[in-house]
C-alpha atoms as a PDB file:
ATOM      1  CA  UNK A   1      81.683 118.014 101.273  1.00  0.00           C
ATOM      2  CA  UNK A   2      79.534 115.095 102.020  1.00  0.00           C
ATOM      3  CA  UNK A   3      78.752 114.864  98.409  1.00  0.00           C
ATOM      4  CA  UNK A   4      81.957 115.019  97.022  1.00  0.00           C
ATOM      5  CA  UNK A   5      82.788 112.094  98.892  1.00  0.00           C
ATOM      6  CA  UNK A   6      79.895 110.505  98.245  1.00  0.00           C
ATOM      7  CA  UNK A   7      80.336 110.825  94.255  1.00  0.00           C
ATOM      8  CA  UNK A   8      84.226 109.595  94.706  1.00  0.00           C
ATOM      9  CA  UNK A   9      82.926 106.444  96.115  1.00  0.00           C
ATOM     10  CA  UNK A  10      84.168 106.454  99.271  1.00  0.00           C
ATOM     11  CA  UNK A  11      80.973 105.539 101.204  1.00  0.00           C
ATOM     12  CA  UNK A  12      77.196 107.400 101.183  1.00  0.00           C
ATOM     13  CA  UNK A  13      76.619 110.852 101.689  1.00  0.00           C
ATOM     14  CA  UNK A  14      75.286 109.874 105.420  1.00  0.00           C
ATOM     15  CA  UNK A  15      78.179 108.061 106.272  1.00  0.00           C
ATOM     16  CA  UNK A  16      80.422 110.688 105.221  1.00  0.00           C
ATOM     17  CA  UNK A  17      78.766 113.349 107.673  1.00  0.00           C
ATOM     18  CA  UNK A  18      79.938 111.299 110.332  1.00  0.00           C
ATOM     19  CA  UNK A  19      83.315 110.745 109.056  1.00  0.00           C
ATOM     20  CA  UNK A  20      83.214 114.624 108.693  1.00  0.00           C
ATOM     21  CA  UNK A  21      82.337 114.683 112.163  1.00  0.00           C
ATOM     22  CA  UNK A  22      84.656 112.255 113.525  1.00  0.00           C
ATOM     23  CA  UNK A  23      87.557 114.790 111.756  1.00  0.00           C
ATOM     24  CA  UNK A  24      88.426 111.537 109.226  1.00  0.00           C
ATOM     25  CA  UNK A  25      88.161 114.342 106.230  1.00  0.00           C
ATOM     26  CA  UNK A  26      91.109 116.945 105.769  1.00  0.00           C
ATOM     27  CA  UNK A  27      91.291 119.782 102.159  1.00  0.00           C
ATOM     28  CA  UNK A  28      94.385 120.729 101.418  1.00  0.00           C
ATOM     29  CA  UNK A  29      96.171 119.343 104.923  1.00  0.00           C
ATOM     30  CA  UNK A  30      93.723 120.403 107.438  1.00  0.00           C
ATOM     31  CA  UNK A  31      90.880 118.770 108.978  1.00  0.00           C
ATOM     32  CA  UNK A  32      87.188 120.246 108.193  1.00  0.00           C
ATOM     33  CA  UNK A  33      84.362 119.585 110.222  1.00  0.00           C
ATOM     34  CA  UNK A  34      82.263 122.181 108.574  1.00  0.00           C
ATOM     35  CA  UNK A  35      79.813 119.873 107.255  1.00  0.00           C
ATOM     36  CA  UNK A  36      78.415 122.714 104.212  1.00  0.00           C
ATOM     37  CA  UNK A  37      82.146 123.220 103.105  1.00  0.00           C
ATOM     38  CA  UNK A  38      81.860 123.579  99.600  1.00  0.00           C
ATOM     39  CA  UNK A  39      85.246 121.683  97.975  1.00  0.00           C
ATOM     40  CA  UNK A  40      86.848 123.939  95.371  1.00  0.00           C
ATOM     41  CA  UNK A  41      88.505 122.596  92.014  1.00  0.00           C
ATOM     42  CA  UNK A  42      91.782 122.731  93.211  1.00  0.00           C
ATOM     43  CA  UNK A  43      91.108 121.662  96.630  1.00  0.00           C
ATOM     44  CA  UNK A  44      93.115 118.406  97.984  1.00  0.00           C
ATOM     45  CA  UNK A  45      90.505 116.021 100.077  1.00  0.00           C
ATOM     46  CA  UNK A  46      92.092 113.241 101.669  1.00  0.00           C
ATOM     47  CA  UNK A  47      90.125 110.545 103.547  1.00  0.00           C
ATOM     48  CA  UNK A  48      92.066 108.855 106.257  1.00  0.00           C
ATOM     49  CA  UNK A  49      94.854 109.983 104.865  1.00  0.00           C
ATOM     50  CA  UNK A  50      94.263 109.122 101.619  1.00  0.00           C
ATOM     51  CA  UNK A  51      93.694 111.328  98.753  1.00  0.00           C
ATOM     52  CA  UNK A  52      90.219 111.219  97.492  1.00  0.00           C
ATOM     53  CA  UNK A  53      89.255 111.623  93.592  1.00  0.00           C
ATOM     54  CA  UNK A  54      85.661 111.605  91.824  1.00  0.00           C
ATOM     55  CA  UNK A  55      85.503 108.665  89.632  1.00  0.00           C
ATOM     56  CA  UNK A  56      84.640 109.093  86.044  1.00  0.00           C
ATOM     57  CA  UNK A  57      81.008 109.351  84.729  1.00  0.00           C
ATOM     58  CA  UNK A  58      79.831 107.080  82.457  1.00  0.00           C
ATOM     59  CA  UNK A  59      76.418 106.924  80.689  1.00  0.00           C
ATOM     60  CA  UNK A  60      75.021 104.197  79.324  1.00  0.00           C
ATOM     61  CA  UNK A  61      71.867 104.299  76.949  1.00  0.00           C
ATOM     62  CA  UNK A  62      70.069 100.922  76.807  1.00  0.00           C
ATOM     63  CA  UNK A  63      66.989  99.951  75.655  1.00  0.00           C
ATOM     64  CA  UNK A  64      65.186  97.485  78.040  1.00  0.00           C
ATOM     65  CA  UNK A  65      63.642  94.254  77.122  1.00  0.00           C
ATOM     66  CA  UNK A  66      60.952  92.737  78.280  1.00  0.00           C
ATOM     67  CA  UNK A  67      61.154  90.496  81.368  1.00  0.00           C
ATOM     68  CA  UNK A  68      63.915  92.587  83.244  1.00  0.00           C
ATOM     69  CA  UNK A  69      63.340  94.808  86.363  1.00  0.00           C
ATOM     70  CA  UNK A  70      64.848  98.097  86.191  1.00  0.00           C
ATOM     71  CA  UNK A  71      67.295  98.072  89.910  1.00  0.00           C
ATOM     72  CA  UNK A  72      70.486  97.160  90.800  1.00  0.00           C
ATOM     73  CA  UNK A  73      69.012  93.533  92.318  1.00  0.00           C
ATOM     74  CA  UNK A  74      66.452  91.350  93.028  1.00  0.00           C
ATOM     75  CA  UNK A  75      66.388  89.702  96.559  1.00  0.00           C
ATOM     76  CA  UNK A  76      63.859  86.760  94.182  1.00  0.00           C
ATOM     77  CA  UNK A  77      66.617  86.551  91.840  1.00  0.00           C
ATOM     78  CA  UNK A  78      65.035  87.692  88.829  1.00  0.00           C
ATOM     79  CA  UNK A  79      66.807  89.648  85.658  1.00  0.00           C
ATOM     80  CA  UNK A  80      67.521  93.095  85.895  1.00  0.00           C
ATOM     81  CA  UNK A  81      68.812  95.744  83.856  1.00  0.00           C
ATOM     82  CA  UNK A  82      72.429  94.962  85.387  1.00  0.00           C
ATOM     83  CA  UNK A  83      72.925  91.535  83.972  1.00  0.00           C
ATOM     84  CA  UNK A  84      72.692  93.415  80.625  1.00  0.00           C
ATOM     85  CA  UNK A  85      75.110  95.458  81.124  1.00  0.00           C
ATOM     86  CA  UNK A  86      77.516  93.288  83.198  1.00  0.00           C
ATOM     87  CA  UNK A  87      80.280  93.278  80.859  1.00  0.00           C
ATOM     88  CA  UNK A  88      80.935  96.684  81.962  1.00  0.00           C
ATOM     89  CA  UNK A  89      83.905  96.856  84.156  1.00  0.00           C
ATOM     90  CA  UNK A  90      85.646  99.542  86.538  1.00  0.00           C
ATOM     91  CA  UNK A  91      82.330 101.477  86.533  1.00  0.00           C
ATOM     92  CA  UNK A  92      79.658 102.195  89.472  1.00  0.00           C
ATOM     93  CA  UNK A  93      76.111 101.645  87.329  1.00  0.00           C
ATOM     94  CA  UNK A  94      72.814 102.779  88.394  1.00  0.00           C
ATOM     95  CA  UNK A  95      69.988 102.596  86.464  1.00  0.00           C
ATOM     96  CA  UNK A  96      68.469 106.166  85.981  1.00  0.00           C
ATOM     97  CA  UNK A  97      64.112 105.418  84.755  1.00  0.00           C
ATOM     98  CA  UNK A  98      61.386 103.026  86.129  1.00  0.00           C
ATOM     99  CA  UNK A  99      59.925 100.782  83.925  1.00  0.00           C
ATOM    100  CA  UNK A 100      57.996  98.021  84.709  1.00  0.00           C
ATOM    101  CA  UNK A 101      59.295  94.203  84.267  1.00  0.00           C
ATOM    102  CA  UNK A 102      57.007  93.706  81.340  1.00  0.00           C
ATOM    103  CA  UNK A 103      57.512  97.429  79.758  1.00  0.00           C
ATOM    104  CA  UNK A 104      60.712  98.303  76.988  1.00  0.00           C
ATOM    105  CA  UNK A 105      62.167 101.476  76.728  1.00  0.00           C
ATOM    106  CA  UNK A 106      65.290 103.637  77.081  1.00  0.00           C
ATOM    107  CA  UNK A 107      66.995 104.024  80.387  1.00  0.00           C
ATOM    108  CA  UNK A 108      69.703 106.040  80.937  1.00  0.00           C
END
């Protein structure tokens, strides 16, 4: 359960345990605090109410340049892998690889 929520963006898979356990999650109209409920395909989660949905995966292959950290971001400010692939709206990236700043190579 907690990872279904997770994956649908809704907050981390931590956070959702509590929610679980606070009785915020509900399948198909009834509130679950089973926190190992596995969620079946035609299962309706709602959050709050709300209906919950995974989002869409997308994968992105890129080929990293030199000078650019592979993370989301820098607390010094310097390049990463996500100014590169900025232009890439209504999409939650993560950069899958480690490679150093100076290294090049494929990430997924």
């Amino acid at each position: 359960m907690n990872k279904f929520i997770s994956n649908a963006g809704v907050c981390s898979r931590r956070q959702a345990d509590e929610y679980i356990k606070a009785g915020y999650v509900s399948v198909n109209d009834a509130v679950v605090l089973e926190m190992g409920y596995k969620v079946k395909p035609k299962d309706v989660v709602k959050f709050k109410n709300k209906k919950v949905q995974n989002e869409k995966k997308v994968y992105i292959l890129l080929n990293k340049p030199k000078g650019y950290l592979t993370t989301v971001s820098d607390d010094r400010e310097r390049q990463t892998v996500m100014d590169l692939v900025s232009t890439v709206k209504d999409a939650r990236l993560y950069p899958v690889g480690r490679l150093d700043r100076n290294s090049t190579g494929v990430l997924c």
